[in-house]
N, C-alpha and C. Protein backbone atom coordinates (compact mmCIF):
# COMPACT_ATOMS: atom_id res chain seq x y z
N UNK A 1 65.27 103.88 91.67
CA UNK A 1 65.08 102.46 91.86
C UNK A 1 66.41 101.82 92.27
N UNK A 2 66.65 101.04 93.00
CA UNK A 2 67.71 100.86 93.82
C UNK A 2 68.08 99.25 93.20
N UNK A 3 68.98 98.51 92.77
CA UNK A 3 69.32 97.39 92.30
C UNK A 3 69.55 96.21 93.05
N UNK A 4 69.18 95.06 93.11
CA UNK A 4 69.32 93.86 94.23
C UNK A 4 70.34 92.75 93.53
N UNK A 5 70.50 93.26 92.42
CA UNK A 5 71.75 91.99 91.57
C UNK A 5 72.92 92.81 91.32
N UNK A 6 73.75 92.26 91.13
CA UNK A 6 74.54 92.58 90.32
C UNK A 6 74.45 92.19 88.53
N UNK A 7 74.04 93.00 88.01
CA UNK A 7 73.89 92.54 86.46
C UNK A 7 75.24 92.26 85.65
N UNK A 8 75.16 91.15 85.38
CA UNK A 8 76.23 90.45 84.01
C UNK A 8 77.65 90.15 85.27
N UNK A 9 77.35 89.80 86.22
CA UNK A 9 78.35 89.67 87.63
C UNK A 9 78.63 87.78 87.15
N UNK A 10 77.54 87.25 86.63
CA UNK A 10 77.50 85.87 86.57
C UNK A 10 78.06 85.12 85.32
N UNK A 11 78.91 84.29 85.30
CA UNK A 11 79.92 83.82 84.59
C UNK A 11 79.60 82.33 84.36
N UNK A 12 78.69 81.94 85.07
CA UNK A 12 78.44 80.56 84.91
C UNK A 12 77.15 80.13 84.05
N UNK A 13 77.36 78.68 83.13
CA UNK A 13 76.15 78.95 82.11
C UNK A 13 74.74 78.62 82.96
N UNK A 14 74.85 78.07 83.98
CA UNK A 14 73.51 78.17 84.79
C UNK A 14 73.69 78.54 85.99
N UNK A 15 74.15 79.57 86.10
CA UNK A 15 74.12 80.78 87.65
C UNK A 15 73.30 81.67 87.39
N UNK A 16 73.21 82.60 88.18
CA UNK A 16 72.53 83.71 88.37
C UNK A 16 73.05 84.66 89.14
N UNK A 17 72.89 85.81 88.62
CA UNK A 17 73.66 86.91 89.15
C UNK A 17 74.14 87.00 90.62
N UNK A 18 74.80 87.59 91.50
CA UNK A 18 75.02 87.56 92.25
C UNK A 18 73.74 88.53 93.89
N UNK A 19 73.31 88.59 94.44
CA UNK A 19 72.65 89.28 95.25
C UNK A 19 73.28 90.47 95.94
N UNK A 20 73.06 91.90 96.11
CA UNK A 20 73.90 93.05 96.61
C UNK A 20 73.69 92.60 97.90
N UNK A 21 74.57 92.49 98.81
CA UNK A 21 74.44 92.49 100.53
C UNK A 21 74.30 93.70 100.59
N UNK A 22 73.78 94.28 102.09
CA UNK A 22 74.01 95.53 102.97
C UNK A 22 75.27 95.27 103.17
N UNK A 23 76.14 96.84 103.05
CA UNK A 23 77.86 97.05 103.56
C UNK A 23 78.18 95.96 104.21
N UNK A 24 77.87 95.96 105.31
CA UNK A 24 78.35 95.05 106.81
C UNK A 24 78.56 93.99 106.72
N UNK A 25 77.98 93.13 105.50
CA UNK A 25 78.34 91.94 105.10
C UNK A 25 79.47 91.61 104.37
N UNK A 26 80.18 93.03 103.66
CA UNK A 26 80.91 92.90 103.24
C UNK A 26 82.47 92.77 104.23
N UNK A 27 83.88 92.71 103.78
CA UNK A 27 85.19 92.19 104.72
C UNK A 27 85.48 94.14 104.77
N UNK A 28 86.29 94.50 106.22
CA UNK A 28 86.86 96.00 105.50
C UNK A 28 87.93 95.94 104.63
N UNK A 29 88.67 95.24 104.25
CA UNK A 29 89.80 95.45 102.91
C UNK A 29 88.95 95.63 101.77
N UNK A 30 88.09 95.15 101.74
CA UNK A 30 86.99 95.67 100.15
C UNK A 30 86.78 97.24 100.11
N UNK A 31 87.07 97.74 101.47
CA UNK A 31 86.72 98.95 100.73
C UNK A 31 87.32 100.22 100.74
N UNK A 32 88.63 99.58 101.01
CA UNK A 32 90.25 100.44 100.73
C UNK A 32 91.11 99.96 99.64
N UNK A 33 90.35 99.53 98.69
CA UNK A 33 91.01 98.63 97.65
C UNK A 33 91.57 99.90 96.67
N UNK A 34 90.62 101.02 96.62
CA UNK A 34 90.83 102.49 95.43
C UNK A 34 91.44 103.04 96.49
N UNK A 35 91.54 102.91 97.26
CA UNK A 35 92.91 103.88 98.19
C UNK A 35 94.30 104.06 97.30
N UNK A 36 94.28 105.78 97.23
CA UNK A 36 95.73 105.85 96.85
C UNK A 36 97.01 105.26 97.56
N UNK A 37 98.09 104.54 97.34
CA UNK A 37 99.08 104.23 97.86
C UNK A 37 100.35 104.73 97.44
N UNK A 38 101.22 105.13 98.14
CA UNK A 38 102.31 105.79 97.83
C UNK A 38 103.23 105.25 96.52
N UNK A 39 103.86 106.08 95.81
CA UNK A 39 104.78 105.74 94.50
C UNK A 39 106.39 105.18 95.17
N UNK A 40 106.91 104.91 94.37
CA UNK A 40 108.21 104.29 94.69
C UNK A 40 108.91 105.62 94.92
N UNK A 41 108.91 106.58 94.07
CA UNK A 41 109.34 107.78 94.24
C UNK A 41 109.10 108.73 95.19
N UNK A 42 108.19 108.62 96.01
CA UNK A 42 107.79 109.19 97.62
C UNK A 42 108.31 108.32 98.49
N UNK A 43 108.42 107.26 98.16
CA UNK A 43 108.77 106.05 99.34
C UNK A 43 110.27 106.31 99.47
N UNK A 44 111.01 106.68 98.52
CA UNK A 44 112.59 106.93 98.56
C UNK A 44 112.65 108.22 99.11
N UNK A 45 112.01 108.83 99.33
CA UNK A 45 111.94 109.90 100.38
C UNK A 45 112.05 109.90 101.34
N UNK A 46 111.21 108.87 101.50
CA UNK A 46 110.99 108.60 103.64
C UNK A 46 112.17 107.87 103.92
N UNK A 47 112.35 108.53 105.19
CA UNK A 47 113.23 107.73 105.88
C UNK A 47 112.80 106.26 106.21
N UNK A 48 113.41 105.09 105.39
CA UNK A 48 113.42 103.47 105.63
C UNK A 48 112.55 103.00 106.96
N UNK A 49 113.28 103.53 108.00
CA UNK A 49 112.77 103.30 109.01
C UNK A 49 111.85 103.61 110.09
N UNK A 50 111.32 104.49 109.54
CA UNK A 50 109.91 105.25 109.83
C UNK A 50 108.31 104.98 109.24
N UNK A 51 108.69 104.30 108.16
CA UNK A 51 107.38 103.77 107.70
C UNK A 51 107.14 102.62 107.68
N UNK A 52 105.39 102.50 107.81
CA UNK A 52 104.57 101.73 108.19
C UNK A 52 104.96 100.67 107.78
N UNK A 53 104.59 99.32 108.63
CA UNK A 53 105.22 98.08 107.63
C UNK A 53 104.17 97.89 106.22
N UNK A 54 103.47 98.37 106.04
CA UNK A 54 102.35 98.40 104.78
C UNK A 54 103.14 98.78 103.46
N UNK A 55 103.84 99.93 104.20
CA UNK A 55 104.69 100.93 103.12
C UNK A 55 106.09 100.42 102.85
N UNK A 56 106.66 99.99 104.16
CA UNK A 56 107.57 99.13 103.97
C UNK A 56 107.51 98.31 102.73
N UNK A 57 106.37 97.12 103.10
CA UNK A 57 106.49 95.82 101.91
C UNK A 57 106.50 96.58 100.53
N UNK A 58 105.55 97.62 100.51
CA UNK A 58 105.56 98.19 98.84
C UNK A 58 106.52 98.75 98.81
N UNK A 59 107.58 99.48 99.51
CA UNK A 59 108.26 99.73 99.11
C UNK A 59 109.57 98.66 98.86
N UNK A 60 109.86 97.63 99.16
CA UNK A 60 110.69 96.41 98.78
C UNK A 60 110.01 96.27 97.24
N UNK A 61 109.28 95.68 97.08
CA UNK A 61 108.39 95.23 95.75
C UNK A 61 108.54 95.80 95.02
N UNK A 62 108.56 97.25 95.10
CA UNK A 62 108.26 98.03 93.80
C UNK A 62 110.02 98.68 93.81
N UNK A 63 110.97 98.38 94.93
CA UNK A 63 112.22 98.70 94.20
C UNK A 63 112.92 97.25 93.96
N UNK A 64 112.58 96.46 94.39
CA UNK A 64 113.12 94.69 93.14
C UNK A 64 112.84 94.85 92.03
N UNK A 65 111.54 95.22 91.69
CA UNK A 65 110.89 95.44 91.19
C UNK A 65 111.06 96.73 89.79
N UNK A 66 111.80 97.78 90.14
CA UNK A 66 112.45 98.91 89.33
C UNK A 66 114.01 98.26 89.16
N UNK A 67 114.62 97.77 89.84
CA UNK A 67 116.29 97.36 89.44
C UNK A 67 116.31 96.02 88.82
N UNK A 68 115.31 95.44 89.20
CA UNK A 68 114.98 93.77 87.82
C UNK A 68 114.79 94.70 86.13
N UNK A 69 113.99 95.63 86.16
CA UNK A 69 114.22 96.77 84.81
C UNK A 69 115.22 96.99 84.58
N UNK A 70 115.89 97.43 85.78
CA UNK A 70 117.13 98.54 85.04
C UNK A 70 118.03 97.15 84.60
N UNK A 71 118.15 96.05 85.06
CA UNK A 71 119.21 95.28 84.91
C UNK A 71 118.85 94.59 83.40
N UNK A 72 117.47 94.63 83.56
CA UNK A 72 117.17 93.96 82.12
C UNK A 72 117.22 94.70 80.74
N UNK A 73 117.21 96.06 81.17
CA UNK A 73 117.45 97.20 80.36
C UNK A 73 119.09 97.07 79.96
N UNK A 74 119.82 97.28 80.40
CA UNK A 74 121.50 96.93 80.44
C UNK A 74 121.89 95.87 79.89
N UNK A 75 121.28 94.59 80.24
CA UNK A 75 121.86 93.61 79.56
C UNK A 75 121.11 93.36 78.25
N UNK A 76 119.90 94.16 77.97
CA UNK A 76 119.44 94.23 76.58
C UNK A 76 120.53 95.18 75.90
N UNK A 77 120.77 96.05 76.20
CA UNK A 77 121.52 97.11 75.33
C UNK A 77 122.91 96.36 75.15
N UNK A 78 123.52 95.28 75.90
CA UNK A 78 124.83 94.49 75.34
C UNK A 78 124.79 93.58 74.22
């Protein structure tokens, strides 16, 4: 039996669940969302300037992102 709602999807005290579309209605970023993406620790691998600007931005983010730690780590231990 195949489902046409989404059950308990609805949050509002007088809504109603939401309706399943066919795929196509949906955007394509919905459905690369569980895509693995590379670790900070593979990204320091690649050469800077060879990767994708996708990989690029995560890789900025997630090393501000590791040295905002380490710095907060350091000035906790003073």
């Amino acid at each position: 039996m195949l489902a046409i709602e989404v059950v308990g999807a609805n949050i509002l005290k007088d809504g109603a669940d939401p309706k399943i579309l066919p795929d196509s209605e949906y955007p394509d970023w919905l459905w690369h969302l569980l895509d693995k993406r590379p670790a900070l620790s593979a990204l320091r691998r690649e050469k800077i300037e060879t990767l994708p600007y996708e990989d690029l931005k995560r890789f900025v983010k997630l090393d501000n992102r590791a040295r905002i730690k380490e710095n907060n780590s350091v000035k906790a231990k003073n």
